[in-house]
Protein backbone atom coordinates (compact mmCIF):
# COMPACT_ATOMS: atom_id res chain seq x y z
CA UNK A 1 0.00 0.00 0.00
CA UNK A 2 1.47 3.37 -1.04
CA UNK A 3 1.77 6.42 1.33
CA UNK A 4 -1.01 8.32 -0.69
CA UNK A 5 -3.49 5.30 -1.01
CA UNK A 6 -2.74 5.11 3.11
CA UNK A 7 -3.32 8.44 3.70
CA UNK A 8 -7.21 8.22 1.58
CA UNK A 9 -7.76 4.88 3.45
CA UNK A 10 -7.10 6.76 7.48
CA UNK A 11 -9.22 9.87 5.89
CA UNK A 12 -12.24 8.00 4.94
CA UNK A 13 -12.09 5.76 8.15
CA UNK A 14 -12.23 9.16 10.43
CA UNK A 15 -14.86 10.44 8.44
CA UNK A 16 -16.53 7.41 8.45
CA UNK A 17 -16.31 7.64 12.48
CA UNK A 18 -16.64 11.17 12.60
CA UNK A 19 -19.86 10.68 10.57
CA UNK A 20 -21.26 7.84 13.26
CA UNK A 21 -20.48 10.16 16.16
CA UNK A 22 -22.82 13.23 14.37
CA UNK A 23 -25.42 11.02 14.23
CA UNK A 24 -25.11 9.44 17.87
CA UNK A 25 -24.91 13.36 18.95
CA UNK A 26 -27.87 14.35 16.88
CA UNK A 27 -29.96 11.74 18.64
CA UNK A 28 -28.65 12.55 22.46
CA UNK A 29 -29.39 16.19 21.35
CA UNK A 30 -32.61 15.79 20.26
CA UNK A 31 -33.10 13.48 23.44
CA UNK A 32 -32.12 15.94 25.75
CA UNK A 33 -34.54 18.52 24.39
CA UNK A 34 -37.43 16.59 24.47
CA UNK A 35 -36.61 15.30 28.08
CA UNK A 36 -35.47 19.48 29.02
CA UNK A 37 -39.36 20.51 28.07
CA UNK A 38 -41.06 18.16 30.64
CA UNK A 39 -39.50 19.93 33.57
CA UNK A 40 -39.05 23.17 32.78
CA UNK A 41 -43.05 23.51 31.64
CA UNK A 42 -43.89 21.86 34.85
CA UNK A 43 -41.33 24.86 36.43
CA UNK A 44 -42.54 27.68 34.53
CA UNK A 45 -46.15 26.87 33.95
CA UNK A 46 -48.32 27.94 30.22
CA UNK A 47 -47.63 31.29 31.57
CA UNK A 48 -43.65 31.15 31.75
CA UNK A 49 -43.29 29.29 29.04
CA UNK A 50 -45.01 31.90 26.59
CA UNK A 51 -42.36 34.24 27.86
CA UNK A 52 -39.71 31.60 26.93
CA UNK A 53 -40.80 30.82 23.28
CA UNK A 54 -41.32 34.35 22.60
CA UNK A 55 -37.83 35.06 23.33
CA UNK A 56 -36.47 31.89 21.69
CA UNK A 57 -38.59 32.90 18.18
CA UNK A 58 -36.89 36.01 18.31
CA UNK A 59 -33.53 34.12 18.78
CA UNK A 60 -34.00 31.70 16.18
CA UNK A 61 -34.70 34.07 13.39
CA UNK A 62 -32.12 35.87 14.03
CA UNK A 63 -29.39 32.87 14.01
CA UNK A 64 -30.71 32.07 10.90
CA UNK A 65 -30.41 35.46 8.97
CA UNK A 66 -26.85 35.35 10.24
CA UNK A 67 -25.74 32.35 9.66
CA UNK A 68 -27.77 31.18 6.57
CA UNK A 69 -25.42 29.31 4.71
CA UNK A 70 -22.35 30.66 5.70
CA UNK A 71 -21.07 27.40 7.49
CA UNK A 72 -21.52 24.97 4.24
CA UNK A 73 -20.27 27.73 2.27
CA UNK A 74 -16.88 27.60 4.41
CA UNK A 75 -16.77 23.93 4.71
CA UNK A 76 -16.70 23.86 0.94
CA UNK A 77 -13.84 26.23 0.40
CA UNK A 78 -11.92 24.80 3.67
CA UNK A 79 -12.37 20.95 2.14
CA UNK A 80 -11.21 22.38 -1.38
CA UNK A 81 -8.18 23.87 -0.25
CA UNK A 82 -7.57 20.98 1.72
CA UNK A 83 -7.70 18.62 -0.98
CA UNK A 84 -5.33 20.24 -3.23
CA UNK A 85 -2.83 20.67 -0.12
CA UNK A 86 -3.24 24.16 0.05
CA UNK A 87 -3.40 23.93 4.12
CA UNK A 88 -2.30 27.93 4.03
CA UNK A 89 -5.17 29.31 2.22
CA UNK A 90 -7.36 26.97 4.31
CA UNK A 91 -6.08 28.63 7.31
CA UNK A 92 -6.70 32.14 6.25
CA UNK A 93 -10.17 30.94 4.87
CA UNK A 94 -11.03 30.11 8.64
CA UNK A 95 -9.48 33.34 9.66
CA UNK A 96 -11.52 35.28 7.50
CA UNK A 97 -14.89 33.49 8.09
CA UNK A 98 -14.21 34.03 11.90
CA UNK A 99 -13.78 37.86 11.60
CA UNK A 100 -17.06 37.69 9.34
CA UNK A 101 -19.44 35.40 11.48
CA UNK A 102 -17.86 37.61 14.77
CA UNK A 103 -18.82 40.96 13.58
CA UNK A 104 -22.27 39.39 12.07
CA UNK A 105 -22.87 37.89 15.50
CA UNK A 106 -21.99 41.03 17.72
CA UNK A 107 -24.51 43.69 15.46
CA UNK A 108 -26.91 41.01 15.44
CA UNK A 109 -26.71 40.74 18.95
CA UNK A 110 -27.09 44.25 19.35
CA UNK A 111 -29.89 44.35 17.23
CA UNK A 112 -31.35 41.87 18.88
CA UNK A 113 -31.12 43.60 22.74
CA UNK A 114 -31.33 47.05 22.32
CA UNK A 115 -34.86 46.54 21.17
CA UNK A 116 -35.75 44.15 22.89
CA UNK A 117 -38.87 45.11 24.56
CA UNK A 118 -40.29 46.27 20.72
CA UNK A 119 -39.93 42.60 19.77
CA UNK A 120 -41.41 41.55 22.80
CA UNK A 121 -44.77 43.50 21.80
CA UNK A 122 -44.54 42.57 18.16
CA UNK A 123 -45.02 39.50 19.46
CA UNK A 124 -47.94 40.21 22.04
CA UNK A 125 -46.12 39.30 25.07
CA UNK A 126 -44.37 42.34 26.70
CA UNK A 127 -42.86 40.55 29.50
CA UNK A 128 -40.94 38.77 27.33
CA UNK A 129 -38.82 41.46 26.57
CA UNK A 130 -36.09 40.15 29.70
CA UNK A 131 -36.18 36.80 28.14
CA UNK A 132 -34.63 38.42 24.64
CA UNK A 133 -32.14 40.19 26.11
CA UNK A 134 -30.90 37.37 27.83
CA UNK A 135 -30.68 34.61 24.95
CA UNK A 136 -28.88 38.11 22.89
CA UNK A 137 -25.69 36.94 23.51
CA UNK A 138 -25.92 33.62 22.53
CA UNK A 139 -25.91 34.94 18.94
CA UNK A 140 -22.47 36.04 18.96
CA UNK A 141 -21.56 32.54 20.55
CA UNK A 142 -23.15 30.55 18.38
CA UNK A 143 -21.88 32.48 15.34
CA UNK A 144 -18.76 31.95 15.78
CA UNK A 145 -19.69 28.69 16.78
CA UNK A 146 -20.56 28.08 13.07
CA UNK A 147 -17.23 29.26 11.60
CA UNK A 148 -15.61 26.49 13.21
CA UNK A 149 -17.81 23.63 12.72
CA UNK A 150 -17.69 24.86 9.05
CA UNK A 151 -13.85 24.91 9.48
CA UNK A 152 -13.89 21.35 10.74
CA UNK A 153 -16.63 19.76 8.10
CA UNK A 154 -14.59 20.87 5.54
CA UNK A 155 -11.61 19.09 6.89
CA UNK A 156 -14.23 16.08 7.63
CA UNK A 157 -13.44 16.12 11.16
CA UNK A 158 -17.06 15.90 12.49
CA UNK A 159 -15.94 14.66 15.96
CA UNK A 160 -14.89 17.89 17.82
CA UNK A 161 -18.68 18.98 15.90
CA UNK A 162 -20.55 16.21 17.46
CA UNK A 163 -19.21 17.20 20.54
CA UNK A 164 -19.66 20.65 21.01
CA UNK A 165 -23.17 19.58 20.13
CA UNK A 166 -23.41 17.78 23.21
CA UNK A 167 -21.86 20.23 25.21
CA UNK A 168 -24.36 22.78 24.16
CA UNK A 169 -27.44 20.76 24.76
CA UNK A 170 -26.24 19.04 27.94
CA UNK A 171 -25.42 22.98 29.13
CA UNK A 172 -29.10 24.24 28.44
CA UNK A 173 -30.85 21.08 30.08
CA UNK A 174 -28.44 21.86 33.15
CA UNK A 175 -28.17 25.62 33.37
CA UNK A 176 -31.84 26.17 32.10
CA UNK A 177 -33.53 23.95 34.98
CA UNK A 178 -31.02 24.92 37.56
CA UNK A 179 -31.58 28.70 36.99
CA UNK A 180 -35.20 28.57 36.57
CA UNK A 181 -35.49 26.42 39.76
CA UNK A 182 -33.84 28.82 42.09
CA UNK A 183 -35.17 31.65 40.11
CA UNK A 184 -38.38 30.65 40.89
CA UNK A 185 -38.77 31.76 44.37
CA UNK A 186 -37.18 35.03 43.60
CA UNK A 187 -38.76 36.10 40.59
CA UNK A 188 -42.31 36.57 38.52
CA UNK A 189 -42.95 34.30 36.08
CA UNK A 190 -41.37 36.50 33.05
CA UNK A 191 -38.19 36.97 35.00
CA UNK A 192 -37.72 33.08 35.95
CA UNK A 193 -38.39 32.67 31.64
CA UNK A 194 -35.11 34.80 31.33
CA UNK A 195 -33.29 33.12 33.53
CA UNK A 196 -34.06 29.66 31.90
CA UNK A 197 -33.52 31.11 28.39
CA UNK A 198 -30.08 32.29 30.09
CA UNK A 199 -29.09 28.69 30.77
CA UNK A 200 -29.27 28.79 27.03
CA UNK A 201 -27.18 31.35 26.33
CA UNK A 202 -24.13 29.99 28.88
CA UNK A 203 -24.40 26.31 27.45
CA UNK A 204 -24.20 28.39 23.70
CA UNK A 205 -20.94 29.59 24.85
CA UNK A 206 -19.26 26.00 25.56
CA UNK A 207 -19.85 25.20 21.76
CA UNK A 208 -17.53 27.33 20.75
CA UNK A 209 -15.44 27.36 23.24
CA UNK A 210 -15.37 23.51 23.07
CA UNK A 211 -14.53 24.19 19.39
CA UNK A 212 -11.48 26.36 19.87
CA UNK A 213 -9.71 23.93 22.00
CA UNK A 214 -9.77 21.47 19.70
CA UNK A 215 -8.57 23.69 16.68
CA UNK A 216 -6.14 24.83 19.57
C-alpha cells in the first residue's frame, strides 16, 4: 500500500467515524430537548413558558439570517483547499470566516437587545422582553460557533462537531432547569423565563469554546 493510497484509506475511516459520532450526537441532542421541556413547563407553567418561546422565536430568526449558509459555504472552500494541499489558504479561509461570522454575530446581537422590549410586543407578550435580552448573547456565541464547525466539516473532522453539540445541549438542560429552579422563588414568572432562556445562552458559549480547543 502506497503512502497516498494510506493516507485516503485513514481519511475516509475518520470520516466514516466522525460521521457515526454526528449522528449518535444528533440523537442525544434531540433526546435531551425533548426530556429538558417536561421539567421546565412543569417549572414555569403555560404562563412562563409563553415568555420563553417568545424570546427563543426572536432568537431563532435571528441565528438564521446570520448564519444562513455561511457554514456549508466555508466547509466547501476549507475541504477544497484541503484537498489540493493548500493547508495555508485553508487557514486564512477560517481566519476570515471568523472575523465575518464575529462581527455578524456582535450587530446582530445588538440588534437583537437594544430593542428588545419592541420585539417583545410585536409578538404580544411584553414581558418577554427580559427573556430576549438574555438569549442576545448567545448569537455572537453561536456564530462563531458556526465558523468552526464549518472549518472542521470541511476538513471532515465531524468529531470535535458532534461534541460541542453535546456540550451545548447538555449545558441548556443543566443551566436552564437549575436557573429557573432557584429563580423561581425570587422572581415573577417572566423573570424566571429569562433566567431559563439564560441557561441557554451559557451552554451556547461551551460550543464554541469547546470548538477552539480542539482547533487549539
Amino acid at each position: 500500500m502506497t503512502a497516498i493510497e494510506k493516507d485516503k484509506r485513514e481519511k475516509a475511516l475518520r470520516f466514516s467515524s466522525g460521521t457515526v459520532a454526528l449522528a449518535v450526537s444528533g440523537l442525544l441532542v434531540k433526546f435531551l430537548g425533548m426530556v429538558y421541556k417536561i421539567p421546565l413547563t412543569n417549572l414555569l407553567g403555560d404562563e412562563g413558558m409563553g415568555y420563553f418561546n417568545a424570546a427563543y422565536t426572536v432568537y431563532t430568526l435571528f441565528f438564521v439570517l446570520a448564519t444562513s449558509g455561511l457554514p456549508v459555504a466555508l466547509s466547501l472552500l476549507v475541504s477544497e483547499s484541503v484537498a489540493k494541499g493548500d493547508e495555508k489558504t485553508a487557514g486564512k479561509l477560517y481566519k476570515s470566516a471568523a472575523r465575518l461570522f464575529l462581527i455578524l454575530g456582535f450587530f446582530g446581537m445588538l440588534l437583537m437587545a437594544l430593542p428588545a422590549r419592541r420585539f417583545a410586543h410585536l409578538l404580544g407578550t411584553p414581558s418577554a422582553a427580559a427573556g430576549v435580552l438574555a438569549v442576545s448573547p448567545a448569537l455572537l456565541f453561536m456564530t462563531y460557533a458556526g465558523a468552526l464547525r464549518g472549518y472542521f466539516q470541511g476538513r471532515r473532522r465531524m468529531v470535535p462537531i458532534a461534541l460541542s453539540q453535546i456540550l451545548e445541549a447538555g449545558g441548556k438542560f443543566l443551566f436552564g432547569l437549575l436557573f429557573a429552579s432557584w429563580a423561581l422563588s425570587y422572581y415573577s414568572r417572566s423573570v424566571v423565563a429569562a433566567y431559563a432562556i439564560f441557561g441557554l445562552t451559557l451552554a451556547s458559549f461551551f460550543a464554541p469554546l469547546s470548538l477552539y480547543l480542539c482547533k487549539r
